[in-house]
C-alpha atoms as a PDB file:
ATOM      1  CA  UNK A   1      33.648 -99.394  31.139  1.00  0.00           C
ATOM      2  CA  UNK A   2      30.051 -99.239  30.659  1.00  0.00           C
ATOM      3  CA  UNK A   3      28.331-100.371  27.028  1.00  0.00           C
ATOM      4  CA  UNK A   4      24.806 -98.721  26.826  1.00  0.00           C
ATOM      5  CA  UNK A   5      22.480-100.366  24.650  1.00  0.00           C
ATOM      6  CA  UNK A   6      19.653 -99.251  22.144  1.00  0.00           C
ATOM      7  CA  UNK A   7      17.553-100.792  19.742  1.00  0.00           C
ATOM      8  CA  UNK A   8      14.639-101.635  18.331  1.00  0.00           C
ATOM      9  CA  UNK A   9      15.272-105.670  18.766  1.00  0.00           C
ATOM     10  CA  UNK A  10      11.989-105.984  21.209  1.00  0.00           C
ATOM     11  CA  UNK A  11      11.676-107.925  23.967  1.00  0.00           C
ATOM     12  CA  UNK A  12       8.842-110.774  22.213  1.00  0.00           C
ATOM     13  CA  UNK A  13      12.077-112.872  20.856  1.00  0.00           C
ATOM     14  CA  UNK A  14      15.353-113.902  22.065  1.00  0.00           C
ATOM     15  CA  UNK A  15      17.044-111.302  19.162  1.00  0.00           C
ATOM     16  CA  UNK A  16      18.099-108.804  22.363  1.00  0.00           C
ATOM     17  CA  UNK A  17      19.160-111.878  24.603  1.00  0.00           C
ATOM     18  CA  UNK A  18      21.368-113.103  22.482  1.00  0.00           C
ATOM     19  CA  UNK A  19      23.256-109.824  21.521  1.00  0.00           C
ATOM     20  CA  UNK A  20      23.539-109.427  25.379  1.00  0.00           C
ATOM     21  CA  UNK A  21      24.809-113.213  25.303  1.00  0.00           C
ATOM     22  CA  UNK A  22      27.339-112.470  22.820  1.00  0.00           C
ATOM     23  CA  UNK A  23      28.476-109.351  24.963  1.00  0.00           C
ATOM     24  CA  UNK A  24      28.570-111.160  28.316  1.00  0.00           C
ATOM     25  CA  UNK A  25      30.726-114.362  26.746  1.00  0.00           C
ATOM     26  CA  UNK A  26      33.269-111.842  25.137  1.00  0.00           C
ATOM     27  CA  UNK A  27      33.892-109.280  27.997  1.00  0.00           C
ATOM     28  CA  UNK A  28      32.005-110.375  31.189  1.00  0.00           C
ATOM     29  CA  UNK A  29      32.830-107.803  33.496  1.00  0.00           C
ATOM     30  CA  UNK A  30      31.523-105.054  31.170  1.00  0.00           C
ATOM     31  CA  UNK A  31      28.744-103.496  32.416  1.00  0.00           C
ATOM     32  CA  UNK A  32      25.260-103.458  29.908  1.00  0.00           C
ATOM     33  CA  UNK A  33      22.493-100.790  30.096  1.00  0.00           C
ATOM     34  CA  UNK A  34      19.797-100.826  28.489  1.00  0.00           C
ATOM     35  CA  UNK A  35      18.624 -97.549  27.438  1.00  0.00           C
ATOM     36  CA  UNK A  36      15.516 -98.832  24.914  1.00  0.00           C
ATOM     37  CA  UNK A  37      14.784-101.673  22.963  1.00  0.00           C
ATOM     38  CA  UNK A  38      11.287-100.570  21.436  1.00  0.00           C
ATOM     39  CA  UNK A  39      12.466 -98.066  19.141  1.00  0.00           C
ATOM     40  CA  UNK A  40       9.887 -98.774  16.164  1.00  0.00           C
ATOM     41  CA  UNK A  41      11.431-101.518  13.903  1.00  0.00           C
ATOM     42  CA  UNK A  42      13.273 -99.645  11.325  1.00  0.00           C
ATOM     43  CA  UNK A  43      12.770 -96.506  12.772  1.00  0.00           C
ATOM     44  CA  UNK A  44      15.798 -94.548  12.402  1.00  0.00           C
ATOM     45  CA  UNK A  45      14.637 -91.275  13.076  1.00  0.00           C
ATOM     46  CA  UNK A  46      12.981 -92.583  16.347  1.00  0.00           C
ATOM     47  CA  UNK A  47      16.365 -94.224  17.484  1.00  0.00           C
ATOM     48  CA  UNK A  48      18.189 -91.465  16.826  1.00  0.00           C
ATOM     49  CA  UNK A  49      16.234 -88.638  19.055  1.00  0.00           C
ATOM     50  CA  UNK A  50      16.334 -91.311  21.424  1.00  0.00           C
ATOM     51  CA  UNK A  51      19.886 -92.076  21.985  1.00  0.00           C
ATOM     52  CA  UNK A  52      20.315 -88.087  21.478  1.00  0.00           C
ATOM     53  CA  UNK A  53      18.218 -87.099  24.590  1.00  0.00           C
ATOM     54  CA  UNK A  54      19.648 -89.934  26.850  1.00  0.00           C
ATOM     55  CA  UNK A  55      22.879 -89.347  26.319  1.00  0.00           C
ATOM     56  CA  UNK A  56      23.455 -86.497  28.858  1.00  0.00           C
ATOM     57  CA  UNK A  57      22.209 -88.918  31.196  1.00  0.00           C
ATOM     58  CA  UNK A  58      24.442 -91.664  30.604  1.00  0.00           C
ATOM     59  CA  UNK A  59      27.736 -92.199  31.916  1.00  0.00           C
ATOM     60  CA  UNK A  60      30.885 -91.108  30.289  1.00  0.00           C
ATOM     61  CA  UNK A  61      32.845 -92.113  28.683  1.00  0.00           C
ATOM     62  CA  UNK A  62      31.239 -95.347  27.618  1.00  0.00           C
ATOM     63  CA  UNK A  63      30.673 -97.764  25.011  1.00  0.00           C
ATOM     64  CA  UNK A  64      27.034 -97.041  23.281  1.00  0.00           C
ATOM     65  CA  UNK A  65      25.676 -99.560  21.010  1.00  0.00           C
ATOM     66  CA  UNK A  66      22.946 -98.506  18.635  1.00  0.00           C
ATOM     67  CA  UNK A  67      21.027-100.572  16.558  1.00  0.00           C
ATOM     68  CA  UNK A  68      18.175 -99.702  13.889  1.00  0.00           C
ATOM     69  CA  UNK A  69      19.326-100.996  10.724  1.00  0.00           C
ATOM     70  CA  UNK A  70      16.831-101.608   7.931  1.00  0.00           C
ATOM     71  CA  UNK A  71      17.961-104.243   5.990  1.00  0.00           C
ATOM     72  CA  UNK A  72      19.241-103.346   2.695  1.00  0.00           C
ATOM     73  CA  UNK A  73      20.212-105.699  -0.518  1.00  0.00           C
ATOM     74  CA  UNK A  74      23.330-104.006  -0.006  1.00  0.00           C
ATOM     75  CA  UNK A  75      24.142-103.620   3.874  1.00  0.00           C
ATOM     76  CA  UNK A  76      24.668-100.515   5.239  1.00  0.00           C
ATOM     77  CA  UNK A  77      28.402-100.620   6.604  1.00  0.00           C
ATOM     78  CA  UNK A  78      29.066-100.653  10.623  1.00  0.00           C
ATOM     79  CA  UNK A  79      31.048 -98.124  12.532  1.00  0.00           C
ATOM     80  CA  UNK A  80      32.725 -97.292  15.704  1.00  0.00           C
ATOM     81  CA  UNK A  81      32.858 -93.184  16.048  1.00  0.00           C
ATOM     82  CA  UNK A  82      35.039 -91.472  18.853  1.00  0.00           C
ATOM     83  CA  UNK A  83      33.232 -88.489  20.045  1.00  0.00           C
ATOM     84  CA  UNK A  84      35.228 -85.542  22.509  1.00  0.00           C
ATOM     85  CA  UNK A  85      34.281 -86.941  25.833  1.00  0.00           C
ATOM     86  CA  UNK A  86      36.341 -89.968  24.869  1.00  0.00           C
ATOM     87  CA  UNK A  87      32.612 -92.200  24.237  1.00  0.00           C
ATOM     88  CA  UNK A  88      32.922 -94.754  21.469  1.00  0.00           C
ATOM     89  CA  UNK A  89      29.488 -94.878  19.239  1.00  0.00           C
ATOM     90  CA  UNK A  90      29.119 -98.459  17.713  1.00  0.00           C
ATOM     91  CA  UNK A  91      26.140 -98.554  15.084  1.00  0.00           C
ATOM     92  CA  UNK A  92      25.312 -98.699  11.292  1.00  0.00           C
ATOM     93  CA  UNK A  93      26.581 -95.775   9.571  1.00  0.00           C
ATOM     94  CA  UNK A  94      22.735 -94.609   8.878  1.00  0.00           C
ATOM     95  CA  UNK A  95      22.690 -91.857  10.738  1.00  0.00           C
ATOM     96  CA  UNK A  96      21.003 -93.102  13.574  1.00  0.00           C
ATOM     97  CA  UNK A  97      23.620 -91.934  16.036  1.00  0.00           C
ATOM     98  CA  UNK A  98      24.849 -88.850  14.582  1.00  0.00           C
ATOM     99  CA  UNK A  99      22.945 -86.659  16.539  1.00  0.00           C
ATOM    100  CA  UNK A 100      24.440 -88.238  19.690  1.00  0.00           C
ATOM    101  CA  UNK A 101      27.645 -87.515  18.761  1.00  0.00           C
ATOM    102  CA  UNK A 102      27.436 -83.698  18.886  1.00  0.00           C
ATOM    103  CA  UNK A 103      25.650 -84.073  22.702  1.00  0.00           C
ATOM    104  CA  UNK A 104      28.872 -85.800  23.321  1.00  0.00           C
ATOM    105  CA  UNK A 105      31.062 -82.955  22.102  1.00  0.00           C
ATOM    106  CA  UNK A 106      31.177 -84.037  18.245  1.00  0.00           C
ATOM    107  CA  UNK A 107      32.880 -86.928  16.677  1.00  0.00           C
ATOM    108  CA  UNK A 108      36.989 -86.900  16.134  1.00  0.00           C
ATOM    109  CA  UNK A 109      37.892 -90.654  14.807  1.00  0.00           C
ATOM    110  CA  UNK A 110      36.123 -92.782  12.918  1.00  0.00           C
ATOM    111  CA  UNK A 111      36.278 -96.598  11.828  1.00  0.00           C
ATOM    112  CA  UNK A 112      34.680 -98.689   9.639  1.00  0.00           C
ATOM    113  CA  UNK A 113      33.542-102.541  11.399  1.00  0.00           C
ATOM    114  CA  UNK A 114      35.947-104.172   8.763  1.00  0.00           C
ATOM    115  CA  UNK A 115      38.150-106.195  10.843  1.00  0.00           C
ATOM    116  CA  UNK A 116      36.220-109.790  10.541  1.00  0.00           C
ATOM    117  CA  UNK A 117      38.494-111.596  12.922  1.00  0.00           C
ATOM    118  CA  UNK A 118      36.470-109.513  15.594  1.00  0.00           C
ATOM    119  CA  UNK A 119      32.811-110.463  14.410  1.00  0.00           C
ATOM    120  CA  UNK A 120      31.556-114.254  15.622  1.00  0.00           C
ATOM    121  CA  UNK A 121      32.197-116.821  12.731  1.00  0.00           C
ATOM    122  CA  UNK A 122      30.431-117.445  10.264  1.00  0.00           C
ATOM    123  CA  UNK A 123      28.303-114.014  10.614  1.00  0.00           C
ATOM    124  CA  UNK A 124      24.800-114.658   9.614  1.00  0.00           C
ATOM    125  CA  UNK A 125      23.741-111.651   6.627  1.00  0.00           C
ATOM    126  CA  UNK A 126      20.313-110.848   8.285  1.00  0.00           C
ATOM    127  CA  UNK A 127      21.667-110.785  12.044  1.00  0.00           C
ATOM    128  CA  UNK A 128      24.740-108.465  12.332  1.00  0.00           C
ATOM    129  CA  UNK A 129      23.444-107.020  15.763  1.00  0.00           C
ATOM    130  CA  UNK A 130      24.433-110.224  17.020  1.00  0.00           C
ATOM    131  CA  UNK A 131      27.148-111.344  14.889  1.00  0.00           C
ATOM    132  CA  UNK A 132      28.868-107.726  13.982  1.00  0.00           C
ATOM    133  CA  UNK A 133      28.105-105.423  15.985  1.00  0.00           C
ATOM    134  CA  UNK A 134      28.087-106.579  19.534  1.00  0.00           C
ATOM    135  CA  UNK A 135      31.158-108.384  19.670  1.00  0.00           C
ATOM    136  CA  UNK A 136      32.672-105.295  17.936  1.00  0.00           C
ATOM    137  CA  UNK A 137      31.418-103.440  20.985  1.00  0.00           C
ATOM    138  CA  UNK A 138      32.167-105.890  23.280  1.00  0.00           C
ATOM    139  CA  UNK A 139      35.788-105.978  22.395  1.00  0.00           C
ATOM    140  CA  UNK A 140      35.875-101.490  22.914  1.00  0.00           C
ATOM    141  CA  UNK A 141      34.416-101.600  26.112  1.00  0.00           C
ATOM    142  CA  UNK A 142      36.936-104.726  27.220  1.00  0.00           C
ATOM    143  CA  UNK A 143      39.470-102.014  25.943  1.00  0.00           C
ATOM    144  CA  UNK A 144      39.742-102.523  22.142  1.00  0.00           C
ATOM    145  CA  UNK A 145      41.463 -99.871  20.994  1.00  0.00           C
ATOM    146  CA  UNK A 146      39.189 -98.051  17.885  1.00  0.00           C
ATOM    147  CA  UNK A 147      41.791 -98.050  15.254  1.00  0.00           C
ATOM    148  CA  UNK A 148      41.798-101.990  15.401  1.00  0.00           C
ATOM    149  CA  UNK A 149      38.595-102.358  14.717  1.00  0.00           C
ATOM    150  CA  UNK A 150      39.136-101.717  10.930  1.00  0.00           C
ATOM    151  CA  UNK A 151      39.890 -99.058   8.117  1.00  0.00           C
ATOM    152  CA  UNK A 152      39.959 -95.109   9.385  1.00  0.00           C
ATOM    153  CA  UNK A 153      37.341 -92.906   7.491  1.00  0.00           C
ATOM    154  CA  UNK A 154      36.798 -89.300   7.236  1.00  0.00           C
ATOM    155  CA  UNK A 155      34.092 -88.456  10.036  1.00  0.00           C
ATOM    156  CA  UNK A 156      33.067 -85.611   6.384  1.00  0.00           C
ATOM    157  CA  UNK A 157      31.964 -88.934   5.128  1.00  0.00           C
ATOM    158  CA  UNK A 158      29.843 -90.111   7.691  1.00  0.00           C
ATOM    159  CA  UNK A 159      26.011 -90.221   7.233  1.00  0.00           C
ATOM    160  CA  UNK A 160      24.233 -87.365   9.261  1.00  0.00           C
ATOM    161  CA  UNK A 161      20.771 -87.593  10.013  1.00  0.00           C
ATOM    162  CA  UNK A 162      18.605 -84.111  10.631  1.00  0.00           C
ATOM    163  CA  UNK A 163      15.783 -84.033  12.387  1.00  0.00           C
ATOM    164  CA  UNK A 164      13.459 -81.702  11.247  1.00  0.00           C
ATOM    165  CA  UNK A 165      12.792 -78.152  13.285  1.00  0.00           C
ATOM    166  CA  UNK A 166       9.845 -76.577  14.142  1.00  0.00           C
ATOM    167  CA  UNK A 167       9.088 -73.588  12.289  1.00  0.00           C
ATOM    168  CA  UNK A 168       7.383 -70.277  14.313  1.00  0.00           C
ATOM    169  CA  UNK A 169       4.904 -67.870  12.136  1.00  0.00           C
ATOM    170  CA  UNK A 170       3.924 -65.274  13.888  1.00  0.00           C
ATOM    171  CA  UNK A 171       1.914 -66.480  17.078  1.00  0.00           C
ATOM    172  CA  UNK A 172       1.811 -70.139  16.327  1.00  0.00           C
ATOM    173  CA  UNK A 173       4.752 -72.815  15.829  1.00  0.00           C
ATOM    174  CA  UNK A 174       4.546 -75.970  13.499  1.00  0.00           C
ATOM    175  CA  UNK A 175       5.844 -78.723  14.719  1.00  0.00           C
ATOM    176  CA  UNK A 176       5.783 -82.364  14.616  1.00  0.00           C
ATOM    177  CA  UNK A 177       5.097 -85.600  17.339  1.00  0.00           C
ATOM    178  CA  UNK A 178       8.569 -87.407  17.298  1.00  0.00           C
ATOM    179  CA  UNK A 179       7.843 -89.633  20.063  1.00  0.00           C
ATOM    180  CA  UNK A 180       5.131 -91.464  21.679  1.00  0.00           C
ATOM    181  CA  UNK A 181       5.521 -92.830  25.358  1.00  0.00           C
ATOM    182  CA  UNK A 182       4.720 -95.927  27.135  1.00  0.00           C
ATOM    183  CA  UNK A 183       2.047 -92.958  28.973  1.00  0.00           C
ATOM    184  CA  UNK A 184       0.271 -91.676  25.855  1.00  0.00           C
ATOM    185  CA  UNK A 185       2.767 -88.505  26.439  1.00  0.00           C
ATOM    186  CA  UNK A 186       3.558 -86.909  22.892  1.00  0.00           C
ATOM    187  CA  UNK A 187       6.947 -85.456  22.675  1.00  0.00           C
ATOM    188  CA  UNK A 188       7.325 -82.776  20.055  1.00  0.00           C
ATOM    189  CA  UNK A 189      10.015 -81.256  18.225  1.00  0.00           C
ATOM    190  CA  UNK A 190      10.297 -78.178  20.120  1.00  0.00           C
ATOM    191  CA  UNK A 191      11.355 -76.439  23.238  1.00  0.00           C
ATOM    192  CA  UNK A 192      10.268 -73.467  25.347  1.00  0.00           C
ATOM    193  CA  UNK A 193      11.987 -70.854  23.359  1.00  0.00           C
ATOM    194  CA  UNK A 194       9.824 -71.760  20.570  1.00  0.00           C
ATOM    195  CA  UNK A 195       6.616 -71.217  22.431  1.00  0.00           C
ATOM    196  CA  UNK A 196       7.940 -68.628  24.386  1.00  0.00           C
ATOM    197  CA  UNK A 197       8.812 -66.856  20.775  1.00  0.00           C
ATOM    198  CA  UNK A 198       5.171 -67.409  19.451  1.00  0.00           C
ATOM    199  CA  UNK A 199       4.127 -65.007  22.598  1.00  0.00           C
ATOM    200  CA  UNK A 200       3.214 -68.567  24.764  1.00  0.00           C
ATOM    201  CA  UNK A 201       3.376 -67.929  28.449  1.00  0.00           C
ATOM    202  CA  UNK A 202       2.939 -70.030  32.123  1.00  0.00           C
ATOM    203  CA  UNK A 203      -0.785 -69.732  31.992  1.00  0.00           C
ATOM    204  CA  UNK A 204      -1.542 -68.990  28.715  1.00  0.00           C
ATOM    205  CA  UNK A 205      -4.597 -71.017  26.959  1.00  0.00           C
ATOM    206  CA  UNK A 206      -3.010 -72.277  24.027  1.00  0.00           C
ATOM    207  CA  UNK A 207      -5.067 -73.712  20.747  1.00  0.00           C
ATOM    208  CA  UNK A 208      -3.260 -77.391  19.484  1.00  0.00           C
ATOM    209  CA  UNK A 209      -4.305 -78.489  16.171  1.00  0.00           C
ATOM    210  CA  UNK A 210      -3.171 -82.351  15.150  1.00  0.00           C
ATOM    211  CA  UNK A 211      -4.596 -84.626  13.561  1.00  0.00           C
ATOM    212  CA  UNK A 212      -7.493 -83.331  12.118  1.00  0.00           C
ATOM    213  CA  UNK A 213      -8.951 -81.973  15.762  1.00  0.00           C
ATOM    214  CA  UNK A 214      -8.701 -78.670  17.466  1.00  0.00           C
ATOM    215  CA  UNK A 215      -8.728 -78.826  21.037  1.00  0.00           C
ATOM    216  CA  UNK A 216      -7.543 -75.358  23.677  1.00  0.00           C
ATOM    217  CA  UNK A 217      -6.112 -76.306  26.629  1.00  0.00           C
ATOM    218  CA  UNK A 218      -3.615 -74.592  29.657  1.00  0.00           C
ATOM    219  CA  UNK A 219       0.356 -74.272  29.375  1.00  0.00           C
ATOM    220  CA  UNK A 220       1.566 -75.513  32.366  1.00  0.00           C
ATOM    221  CA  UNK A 221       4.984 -76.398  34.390  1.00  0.00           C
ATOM    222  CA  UNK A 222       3.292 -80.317  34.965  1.00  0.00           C
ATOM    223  CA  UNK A 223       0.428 -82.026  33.246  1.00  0.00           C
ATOM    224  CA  UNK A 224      -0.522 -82.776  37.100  1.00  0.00           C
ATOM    225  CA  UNK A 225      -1.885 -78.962  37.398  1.00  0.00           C
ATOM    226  CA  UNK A 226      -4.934 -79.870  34.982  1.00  0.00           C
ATOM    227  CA  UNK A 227      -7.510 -81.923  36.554  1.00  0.00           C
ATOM    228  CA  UNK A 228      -7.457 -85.683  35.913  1.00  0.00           C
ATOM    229  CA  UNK A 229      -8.365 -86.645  32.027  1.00  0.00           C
ATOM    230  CA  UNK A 230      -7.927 -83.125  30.872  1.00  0.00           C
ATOM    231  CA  UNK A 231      -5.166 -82.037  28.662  1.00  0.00           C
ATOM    232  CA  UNK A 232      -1.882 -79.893  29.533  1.00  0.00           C
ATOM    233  CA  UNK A 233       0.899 -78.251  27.306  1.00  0.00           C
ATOM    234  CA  UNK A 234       3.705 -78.728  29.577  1.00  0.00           C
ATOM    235  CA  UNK A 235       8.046 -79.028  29.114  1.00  0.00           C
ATOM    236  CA  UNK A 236       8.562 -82.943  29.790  1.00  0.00           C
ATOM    237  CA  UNK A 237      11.781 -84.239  32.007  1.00  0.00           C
ATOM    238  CA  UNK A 238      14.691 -83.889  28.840  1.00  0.00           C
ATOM    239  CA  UNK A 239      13.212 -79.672  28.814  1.00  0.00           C
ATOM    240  CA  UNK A 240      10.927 -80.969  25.226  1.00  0.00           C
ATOM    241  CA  UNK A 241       7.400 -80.032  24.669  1.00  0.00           C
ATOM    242  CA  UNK A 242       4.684 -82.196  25.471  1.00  0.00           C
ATOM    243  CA  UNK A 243       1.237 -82.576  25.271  1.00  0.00           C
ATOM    244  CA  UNK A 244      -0.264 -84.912  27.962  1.00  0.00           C
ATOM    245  CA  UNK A 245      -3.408 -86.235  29.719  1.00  0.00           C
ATOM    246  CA  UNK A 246      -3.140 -86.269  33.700  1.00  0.00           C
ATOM    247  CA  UNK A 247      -3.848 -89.980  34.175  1.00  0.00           C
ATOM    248  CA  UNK A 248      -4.697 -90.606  30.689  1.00  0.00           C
ATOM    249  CA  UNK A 249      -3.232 -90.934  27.257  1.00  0.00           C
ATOM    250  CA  UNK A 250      -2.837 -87.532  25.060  1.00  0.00           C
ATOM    251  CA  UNK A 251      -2.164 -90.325  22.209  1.00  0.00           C
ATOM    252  CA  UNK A 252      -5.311 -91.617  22.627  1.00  0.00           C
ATOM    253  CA  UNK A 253      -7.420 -88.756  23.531  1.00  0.00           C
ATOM    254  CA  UNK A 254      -5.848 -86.544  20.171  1.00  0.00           C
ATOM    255  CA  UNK A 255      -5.625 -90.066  18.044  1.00  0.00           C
ATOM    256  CA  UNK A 256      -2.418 -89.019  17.300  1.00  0.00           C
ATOM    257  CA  UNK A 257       1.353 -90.810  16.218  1.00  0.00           C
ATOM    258  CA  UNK A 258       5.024 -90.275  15.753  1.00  0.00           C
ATOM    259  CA  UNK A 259       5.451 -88.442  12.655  1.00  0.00           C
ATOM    260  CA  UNK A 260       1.942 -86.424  12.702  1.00  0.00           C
ATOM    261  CA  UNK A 261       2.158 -82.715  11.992  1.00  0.00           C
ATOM    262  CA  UNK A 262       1.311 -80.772  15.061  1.00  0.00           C
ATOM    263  CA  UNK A 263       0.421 -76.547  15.478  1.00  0.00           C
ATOM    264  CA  UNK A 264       0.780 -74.902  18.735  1.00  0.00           C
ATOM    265  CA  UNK A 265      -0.936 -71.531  18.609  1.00  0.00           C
ATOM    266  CA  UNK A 266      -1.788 -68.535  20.934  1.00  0.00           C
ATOM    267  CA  UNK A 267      -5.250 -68.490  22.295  1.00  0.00           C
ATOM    268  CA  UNK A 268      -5.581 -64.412  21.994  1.00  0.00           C
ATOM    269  CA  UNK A 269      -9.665 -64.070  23.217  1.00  0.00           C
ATOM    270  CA  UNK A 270     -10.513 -64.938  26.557  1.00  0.00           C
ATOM    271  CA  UNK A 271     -11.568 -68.830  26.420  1.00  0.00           C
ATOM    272  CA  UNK A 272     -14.508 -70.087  27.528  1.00  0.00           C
ATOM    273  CA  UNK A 273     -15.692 -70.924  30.891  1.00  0.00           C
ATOM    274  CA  UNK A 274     -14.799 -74.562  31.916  1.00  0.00           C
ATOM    275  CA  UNK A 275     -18.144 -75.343  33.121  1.00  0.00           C
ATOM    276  CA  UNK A 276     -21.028 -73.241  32.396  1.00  0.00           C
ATOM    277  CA  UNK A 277     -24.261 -72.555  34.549  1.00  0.00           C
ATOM    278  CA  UNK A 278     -26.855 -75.255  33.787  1.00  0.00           C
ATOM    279  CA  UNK A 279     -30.474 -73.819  34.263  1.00  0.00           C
ATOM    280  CA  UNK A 280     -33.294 -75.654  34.175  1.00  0.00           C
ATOM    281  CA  UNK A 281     -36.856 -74.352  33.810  1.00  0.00           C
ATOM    282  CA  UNK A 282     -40.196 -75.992  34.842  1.00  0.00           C
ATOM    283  CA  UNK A 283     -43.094 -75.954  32.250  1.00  0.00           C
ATOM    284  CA  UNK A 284     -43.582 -72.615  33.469  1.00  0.00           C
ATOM    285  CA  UNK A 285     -40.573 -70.454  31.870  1.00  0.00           C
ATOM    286  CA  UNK A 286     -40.529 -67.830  34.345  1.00  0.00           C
ATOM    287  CA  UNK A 287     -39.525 -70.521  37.140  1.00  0.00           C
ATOM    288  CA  UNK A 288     -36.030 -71.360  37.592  1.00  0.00           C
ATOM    289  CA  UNK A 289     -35.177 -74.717  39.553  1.00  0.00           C
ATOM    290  CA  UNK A 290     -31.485 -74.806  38.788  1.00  0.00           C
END
């Protein structure tokens, strides 16, 4: 059995390492991949359209362990979900990988992580990645059955976490960034069909308007079609909308971040040239040198 792992523990301490420790000393022959660990800390939302549009890509069934949980004076509780491909979802019961479960055919069983003989003794309150979680999914992927790991709940009762949709008007769609790359690449909250809807073609010049700046550039299959520094509309590798810099960083370039509202529109008027003829006259306005 395979236990994929995601989380916003970084890699700057040994937090991760010692989750993976905790894994590799309870079930050894389990086999650990790491999907992310720089999900923004606390991020849910982040985590969640993360672990969403990797799952297809993942094997399955497996064991996937999520972790964003924002500490709480009250904690929120653990849980192990069964989805219809026969996966097993380990993660706080925040919402974080609801969306996942429907990719993986939608949740059937549910448990709450209430069984403490199964966590590592003397379970520290402020580290339950290491000390609840992981040897909770440990023990499932070692063959744990799901029932044992502690009371049944009603998957009605689960927390479900929404991302929000982008919205068309006419000839433009609103949207939002939901994800910033390693590249600069900003993933957005919509697919083709949305484009395609606002009247958006292969070709098309389209007007983006973020973060205060207004900027027309091409809708293309690849951001490589656009010469190097310039910017592309293009459908990234999990079929999401992008907007990216061949070579460069659209982040940087649009001073843009996750969360920022974002408005795709059609570019009805011809544009204008690229590069424009540069004359240049002598003191003598009649002569043209250019």
């Amino acid at each position: 059995m395979f236990l994929t792992f995601l989380s916003d523990l970084g890699y700057e301490d040994p937090f991760l390492g010692l989750c993976k420790g905790v894994i590799a000393r309870i079930a050894p022959e389990v086999r650990v991949l790491d999907v992310l660990h720089s999900v923004e800390p606390q991020d849910v939302e982040m985590g969640a359209a993360m672990l969403a549009s990797a799952v297809p890509f993942l094997p399955a069934p497996a064991v996937h362990l999520a972790l964003v949980d924002p500490f709480r004076t009250i904690p929120t509780r653990g849980i192990a979900v069964r989805t219809a491909d026969g996966s097993l979802f380990v993660s706080p019961d925040n919402g974080l990988a609801s969306q996942a479960w429907d990719v993986a055919g939608g949740a059937v069983e549910a448990h709450v992580l209430d069984d403490e003989t199964l966590w590592n003794a003397n379970a520290a309150r402020t580290f339950r990645a290491r000390d609840v979680f992981s040897p909770v999914a440990a023990r499932l992927a070692d063959g744990l059955p799901i029932a044992q790991v502690g009371t049944q709940v009603a998957i009605g009762e689960l927390q479900r976490l929404e991302l929000r949709e982008a919205r068309l008007h006419n000839d433009h769609v609103h949207g939002e960034i939901v994800q910033v790359d390693h590249f600069g690449n900003l993933t957005l909250n919509m697919q083709r069909h949305h484009v395609e809807a606002a009247g958006i073609t292969l070709g098309d010049m389209v007007e983006i308007r973020c973060g205060g700046k207004t900027l027309q550039v091409c809708y293309t299959l690849t951001y490589g079609e656009v010469p190097r520094g310039r910017v592309a509309l293009c459908e990234d590798s999990f079929r999401t909308m992008c907007v990216a810099v061949n070579q460069g960083s659209a982040a940087a370039q649009l001073r843009s971040t996750r969360g920022e509202p974002i408005v795709i529109a059609r570019v009805h008027a011809e544009p204008p040239a690229v590069t424009q003829p540069v004359r240049v006259y002598d003191q003598a306005p009649s002569t043209i040198t250019a």
